[in-house]
PDB file of N, CA and C in Angstrom:
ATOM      1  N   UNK A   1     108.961  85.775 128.665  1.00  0.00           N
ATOM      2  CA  UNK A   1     109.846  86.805 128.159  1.00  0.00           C
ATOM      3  C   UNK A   1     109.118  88.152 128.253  1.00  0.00           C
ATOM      4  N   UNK A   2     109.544  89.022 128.864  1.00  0.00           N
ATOM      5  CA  UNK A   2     109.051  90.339 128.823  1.00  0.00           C
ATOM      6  C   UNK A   2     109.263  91.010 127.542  1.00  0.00           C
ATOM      7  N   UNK A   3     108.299  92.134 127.621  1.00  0.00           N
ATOM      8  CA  UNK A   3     108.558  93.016 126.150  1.00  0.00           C
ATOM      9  C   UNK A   3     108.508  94.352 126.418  1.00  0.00           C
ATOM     10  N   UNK A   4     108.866  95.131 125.462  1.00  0.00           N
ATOM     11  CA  UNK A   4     108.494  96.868 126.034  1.00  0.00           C
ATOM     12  C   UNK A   4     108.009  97.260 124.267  1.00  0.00           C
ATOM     13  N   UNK A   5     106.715  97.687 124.499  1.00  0.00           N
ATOM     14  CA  UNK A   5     106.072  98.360 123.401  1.00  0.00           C
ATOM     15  C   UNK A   5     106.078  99.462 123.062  1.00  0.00           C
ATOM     16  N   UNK A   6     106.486 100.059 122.171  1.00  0.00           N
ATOM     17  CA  UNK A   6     106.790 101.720 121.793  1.00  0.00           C
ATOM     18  C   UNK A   6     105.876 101.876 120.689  1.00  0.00           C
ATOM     19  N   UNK A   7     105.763 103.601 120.420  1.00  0.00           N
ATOM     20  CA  UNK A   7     105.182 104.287 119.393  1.00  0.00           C
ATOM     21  C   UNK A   7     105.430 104.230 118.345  1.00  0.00           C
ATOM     22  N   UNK A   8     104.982 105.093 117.168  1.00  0.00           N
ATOM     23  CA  UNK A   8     105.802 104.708 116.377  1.00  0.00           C
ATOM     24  C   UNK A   8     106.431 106.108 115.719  1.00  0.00           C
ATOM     25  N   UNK A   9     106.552 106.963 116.639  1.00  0.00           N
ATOM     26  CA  UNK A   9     107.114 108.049 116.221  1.00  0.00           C
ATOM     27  C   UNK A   9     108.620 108.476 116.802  1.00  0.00           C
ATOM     28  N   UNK A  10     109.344 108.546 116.406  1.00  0.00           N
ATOM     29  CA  UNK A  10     111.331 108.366 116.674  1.00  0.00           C
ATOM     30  C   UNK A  10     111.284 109.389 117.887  1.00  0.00           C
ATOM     31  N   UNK A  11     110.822 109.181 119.676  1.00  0.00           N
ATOM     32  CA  UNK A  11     111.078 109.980 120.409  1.00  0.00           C
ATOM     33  C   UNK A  11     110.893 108.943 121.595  1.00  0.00           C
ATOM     34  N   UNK A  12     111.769 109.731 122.693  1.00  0.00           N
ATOM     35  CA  UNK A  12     112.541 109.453 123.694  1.00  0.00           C
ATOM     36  C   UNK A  12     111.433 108.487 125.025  1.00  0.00           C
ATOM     37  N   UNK A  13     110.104 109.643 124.286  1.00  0.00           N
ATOM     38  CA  UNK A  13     109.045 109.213 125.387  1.00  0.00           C
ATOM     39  C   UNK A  13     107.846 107.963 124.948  1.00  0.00           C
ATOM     40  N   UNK A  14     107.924 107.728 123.772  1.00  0.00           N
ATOM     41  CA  UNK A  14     107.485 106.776 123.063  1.00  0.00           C
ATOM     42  C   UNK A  14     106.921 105.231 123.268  1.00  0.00           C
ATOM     43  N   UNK A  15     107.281 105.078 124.989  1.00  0.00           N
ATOM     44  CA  UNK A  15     107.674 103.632 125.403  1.00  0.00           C
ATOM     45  C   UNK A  15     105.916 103.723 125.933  1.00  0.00           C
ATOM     46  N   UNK A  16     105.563 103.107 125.491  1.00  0.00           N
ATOM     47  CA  UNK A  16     103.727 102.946 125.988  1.00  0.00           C
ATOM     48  C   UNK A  16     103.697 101.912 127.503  1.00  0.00           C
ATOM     49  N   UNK A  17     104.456 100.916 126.723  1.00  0.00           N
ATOM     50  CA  UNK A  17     104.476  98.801 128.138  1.00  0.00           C
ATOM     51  C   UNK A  17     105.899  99.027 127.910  1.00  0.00           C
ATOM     52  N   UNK A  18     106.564  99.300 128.894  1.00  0.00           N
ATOM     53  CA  UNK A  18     108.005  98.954 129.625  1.00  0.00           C
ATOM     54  C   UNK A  18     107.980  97.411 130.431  1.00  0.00           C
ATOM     55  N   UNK A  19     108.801  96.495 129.579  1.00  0.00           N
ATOM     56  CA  UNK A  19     109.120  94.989 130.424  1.00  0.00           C
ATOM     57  C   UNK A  19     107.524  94.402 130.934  1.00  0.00           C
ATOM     58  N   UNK A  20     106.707  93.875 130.302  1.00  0.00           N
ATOM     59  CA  UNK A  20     105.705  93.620 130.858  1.00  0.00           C
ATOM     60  C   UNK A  20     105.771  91.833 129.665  1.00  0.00           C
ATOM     61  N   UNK A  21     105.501  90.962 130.604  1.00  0.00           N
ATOM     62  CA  UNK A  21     105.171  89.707 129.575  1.00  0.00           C
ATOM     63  C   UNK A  21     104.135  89.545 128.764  1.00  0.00           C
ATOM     64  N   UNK A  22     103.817  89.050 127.464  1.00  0.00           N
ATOM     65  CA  UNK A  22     102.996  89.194 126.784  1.00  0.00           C
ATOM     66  C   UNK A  22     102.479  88.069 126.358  1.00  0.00           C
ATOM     67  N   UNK A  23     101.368  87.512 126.016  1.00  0.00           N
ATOM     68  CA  UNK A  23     101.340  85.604 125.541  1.00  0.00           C
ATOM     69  C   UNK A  23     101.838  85.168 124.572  1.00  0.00           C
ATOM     70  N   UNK A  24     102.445  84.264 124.181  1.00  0.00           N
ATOM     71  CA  UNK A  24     103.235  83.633 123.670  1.00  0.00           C
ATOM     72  C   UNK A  24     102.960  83.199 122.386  1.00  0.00           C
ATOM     73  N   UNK A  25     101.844  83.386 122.172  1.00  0.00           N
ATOM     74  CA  UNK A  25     101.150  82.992 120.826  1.00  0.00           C
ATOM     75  C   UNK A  25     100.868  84.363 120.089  1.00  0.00           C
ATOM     76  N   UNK A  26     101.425  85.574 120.440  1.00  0.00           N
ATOM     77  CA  UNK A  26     101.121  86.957 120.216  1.00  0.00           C
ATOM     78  C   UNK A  26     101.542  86.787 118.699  1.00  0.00           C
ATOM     79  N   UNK A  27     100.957  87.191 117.605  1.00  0.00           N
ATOM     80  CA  UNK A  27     101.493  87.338 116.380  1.00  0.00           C
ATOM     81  C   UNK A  27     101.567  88.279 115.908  1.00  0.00           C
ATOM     82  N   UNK A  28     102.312  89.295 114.712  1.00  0.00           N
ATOM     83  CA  UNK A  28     102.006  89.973 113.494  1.00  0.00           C
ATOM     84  C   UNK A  28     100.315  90.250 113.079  1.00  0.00           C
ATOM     85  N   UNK A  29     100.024  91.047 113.167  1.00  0.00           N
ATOM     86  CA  UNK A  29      98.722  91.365 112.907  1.00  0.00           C
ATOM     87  C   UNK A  29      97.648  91.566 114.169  1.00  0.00           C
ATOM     88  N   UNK A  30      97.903  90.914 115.137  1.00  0.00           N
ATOM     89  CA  UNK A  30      97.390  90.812 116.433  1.00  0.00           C
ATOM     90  C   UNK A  30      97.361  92.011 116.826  1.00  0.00           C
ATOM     91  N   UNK A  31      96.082  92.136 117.919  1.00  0.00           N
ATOM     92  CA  UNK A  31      95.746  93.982 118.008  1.00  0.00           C
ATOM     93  C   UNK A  31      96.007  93.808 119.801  1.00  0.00           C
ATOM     94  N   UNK A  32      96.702  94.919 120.300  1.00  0.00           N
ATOM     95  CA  UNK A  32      97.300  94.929 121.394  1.00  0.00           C
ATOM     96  C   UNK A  32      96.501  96.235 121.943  1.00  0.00           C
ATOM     97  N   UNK A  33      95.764  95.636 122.647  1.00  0.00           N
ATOM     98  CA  UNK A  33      94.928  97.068 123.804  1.00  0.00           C
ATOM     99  C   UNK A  33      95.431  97.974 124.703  1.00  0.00           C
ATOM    100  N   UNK A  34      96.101  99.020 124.389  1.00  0.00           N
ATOM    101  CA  UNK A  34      96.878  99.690 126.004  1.00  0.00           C
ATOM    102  C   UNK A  34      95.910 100.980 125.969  1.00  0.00           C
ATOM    103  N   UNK A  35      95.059 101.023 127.244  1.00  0.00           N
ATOM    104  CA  UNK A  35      94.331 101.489 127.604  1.00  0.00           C
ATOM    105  C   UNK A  35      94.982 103.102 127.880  1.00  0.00           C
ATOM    106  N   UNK A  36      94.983 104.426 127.871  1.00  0.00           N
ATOM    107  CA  UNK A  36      95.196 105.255 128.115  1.00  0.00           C
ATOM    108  C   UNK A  36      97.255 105.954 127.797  1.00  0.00           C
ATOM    109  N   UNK A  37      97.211 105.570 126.706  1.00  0.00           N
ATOM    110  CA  UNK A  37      98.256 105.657 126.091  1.00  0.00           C
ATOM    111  C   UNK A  37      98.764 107.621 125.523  1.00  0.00           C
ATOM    112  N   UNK A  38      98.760 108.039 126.250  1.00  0.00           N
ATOM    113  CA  UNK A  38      98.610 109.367 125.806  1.00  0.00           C
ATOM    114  C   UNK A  38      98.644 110.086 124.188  1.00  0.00           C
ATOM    115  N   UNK A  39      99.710 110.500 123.565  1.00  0.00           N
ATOM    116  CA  UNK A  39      99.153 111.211 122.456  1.00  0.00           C
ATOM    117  C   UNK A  39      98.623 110.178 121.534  1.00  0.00           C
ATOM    118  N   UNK A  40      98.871 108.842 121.568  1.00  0.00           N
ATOM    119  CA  UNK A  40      98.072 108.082 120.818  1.00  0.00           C
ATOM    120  C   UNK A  40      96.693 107.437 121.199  1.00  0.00           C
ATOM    121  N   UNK A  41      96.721 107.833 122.291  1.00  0.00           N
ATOM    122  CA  UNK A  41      94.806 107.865 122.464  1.00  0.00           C
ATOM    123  C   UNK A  41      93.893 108.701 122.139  1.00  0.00           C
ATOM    124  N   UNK A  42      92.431 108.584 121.711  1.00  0.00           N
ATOM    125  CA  UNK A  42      91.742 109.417 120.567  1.00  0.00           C
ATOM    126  C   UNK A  42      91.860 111.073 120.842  1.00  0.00           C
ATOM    127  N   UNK A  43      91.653 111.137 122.776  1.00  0.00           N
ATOM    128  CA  UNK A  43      91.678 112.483 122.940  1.00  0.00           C
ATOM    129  C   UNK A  43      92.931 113.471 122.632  1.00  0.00           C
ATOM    130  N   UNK A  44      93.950 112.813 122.474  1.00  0.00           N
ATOM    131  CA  UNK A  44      94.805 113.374 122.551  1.00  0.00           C
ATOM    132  C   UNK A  44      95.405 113.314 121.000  1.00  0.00           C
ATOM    133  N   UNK A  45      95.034 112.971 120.355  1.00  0.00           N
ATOM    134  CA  UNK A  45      95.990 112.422 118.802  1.00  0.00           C
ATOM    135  C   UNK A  45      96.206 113.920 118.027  1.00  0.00           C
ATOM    136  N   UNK A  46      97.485 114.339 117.411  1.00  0.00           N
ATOM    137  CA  UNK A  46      97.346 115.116 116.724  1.00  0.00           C
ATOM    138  C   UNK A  46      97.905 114.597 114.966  1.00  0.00           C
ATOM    139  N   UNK A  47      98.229 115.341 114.568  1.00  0.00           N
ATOM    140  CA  UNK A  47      98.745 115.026 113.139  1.00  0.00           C
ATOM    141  C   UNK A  47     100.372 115.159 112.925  1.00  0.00           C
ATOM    142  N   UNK A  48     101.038 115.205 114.063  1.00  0.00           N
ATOM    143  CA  UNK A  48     102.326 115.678 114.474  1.00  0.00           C
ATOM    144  C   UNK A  48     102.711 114.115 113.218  1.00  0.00           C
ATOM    145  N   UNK A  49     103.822 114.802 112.325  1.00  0.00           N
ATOM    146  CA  UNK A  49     105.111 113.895 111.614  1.00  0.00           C
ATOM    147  C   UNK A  49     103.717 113.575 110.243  1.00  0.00           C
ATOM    148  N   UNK A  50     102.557 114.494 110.189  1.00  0.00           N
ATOM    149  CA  UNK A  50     101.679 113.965 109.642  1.00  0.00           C
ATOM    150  C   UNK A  50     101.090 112.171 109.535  1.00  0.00           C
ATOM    151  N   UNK A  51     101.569 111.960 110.948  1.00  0.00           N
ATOM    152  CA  UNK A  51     100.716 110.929 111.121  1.00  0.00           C
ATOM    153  C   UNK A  51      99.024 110.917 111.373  1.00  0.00           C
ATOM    154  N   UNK A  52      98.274 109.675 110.941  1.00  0.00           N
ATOM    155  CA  UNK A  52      97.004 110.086 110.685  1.00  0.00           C
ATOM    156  C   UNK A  52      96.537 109.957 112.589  1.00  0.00           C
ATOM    157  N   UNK A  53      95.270 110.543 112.232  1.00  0.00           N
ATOM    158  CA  UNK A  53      95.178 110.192 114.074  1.00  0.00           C
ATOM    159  C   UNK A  53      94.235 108.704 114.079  1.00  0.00           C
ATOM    160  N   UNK A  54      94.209 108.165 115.336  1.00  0.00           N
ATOM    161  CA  UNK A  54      93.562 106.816 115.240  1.00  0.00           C
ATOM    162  C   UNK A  54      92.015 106.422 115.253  1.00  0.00           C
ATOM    163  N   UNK A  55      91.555 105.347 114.952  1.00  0.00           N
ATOM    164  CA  UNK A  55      90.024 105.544 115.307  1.00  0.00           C
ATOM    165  C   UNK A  55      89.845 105.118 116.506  1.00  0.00           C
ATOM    166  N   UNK A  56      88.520 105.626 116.653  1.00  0.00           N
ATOM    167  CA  UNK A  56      88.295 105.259 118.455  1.00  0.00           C
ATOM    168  C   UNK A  56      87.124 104.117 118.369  1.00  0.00           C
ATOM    169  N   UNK A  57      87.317 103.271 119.002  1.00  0.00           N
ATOM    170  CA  UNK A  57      86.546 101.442 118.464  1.00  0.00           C
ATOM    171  C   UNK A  57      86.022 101.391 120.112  1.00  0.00           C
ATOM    172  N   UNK A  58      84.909 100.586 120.410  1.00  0.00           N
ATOM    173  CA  UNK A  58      84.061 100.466 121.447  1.00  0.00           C
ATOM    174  C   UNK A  58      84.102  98.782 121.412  1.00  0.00           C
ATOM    175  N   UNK A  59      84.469  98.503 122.606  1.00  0.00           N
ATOM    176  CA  UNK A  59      84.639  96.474 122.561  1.00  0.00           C
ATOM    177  C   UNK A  59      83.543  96.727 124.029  1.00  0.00           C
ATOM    178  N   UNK A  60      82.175  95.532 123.217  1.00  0.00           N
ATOM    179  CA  UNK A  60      81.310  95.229 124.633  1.00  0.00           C
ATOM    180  C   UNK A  60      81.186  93.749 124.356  1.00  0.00           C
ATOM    181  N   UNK A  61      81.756  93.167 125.109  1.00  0.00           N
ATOM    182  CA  UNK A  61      81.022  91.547 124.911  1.00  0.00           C
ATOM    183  C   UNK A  61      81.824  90.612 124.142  1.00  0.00           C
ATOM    184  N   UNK A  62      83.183  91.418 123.760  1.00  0.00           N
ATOM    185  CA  UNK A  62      84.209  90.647 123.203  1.00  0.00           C
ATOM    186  C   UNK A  62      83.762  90.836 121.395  1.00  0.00           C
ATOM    187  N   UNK A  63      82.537  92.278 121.190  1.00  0.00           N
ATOM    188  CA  UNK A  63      82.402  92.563 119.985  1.00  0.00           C
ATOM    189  C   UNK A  63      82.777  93.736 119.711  1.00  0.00           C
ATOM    190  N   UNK A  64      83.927  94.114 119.280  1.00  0.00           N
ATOM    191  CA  UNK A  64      84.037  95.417 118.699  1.00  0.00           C
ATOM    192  C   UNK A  64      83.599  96.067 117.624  1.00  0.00           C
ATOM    193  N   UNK A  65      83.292  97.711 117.407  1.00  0.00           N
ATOM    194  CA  UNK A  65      82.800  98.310 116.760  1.00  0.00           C
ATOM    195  C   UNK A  65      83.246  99.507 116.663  1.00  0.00           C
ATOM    196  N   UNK A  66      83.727 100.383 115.243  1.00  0.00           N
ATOM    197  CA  UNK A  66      84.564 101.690 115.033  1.00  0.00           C
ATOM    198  C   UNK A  66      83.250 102.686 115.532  1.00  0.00           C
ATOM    199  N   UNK A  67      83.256 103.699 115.866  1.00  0.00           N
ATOM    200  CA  UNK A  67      82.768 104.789 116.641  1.00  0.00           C
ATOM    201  C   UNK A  67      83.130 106.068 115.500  1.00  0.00           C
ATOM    202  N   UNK A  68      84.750 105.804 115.519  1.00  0.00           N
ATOM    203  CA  UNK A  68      85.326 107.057 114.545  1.00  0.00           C
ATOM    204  C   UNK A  68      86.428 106.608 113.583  1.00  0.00           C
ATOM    205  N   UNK A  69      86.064 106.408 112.303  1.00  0.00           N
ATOM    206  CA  UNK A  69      87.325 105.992 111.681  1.00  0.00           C
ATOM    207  C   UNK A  69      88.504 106.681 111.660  1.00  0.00           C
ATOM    208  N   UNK A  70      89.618 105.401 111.399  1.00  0.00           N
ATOM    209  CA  UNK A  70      91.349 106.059 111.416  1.00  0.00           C
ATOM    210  C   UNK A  70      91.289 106.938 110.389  1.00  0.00           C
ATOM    211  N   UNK A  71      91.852 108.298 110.652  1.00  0.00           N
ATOM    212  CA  UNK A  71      91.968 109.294 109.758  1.00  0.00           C
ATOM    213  C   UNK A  71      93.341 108.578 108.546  1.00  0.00           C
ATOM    214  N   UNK A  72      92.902 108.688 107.533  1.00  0.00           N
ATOM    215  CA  UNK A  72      94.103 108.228 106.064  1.00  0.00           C
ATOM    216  C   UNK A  72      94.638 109.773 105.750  1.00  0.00           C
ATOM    217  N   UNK A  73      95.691 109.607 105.193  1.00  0.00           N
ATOM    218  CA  UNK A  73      96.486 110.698 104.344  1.00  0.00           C
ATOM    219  C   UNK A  73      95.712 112.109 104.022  1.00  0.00           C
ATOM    220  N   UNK A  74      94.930 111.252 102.583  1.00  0.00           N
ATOM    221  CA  UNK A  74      93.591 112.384 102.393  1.00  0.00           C
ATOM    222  C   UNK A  74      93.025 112.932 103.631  1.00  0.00           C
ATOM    223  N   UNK A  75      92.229 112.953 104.002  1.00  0.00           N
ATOM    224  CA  UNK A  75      92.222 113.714 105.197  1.00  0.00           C
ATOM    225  C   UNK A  75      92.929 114.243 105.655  1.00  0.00           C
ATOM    226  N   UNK A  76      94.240 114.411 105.762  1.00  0.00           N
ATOM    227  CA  UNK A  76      95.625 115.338 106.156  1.00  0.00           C
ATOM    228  C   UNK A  76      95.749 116.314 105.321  1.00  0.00           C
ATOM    229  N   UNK A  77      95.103 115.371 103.589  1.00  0.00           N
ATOM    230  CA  UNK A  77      95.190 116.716 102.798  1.00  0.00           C
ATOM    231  C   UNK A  77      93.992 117.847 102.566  1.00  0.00           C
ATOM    232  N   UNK A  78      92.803 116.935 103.001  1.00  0.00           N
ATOM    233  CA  UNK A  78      92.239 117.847 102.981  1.00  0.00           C
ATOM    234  C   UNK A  78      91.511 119.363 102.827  1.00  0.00           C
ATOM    235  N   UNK A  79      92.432 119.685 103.901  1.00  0.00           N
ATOM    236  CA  UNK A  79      92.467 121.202 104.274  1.00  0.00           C
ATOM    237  C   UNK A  79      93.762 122.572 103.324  1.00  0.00           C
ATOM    238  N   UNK A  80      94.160 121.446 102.763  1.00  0.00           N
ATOM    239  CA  UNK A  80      95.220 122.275 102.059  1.00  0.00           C
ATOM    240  C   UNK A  80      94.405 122.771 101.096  1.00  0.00           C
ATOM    241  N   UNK A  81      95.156 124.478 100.878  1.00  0.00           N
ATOM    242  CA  UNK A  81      94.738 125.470  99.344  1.00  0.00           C
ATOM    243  C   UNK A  81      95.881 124.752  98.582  1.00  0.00           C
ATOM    244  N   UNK A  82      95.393 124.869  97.112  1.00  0.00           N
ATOM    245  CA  UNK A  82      96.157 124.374  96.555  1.00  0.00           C
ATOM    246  C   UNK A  82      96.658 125.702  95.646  1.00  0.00           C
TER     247      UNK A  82
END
């Protein structure tokens, strides 16, 4: 069965994997790699809809490791005067 994977922000261009099959044992929680995904890849992430931007994780050897953690809320607030 093919699938098409989208963003998660409500726009037109959003579609990351258009119709591509996926394994069958794929579950809920399962982490899905799409390599060069534009505004949701690290270089490109902004805070647009105040979404947080993502972390950028390094996989060598089938061991991954965070580099830069996922930015949370706080951090959005951060910068605000109050």
């Amino acid at each position: 069965m093919s699938t098409t994977v989208v963003g998660r922000h409500d726009e037109t261009g959003d579609v990351l994997v258009r119709d591509e099959p996926l394994p069958a044992d794929l579950r809920p929680g399962d982490l899905l790699a799409v390599p060069g995904c534009g505004a949701y890849h690290f270089p490109l992430a902004s805070n647009y809809d105040l979404v947080g931007r993502p972390p950028l994780i390094a996989v060598r050897d089938g061991q991954a490791r965070v580099l830069v953690r996922r930015e949370i809320f706080d951090d959005l607030l951060h910068r605000d005067e109050a």
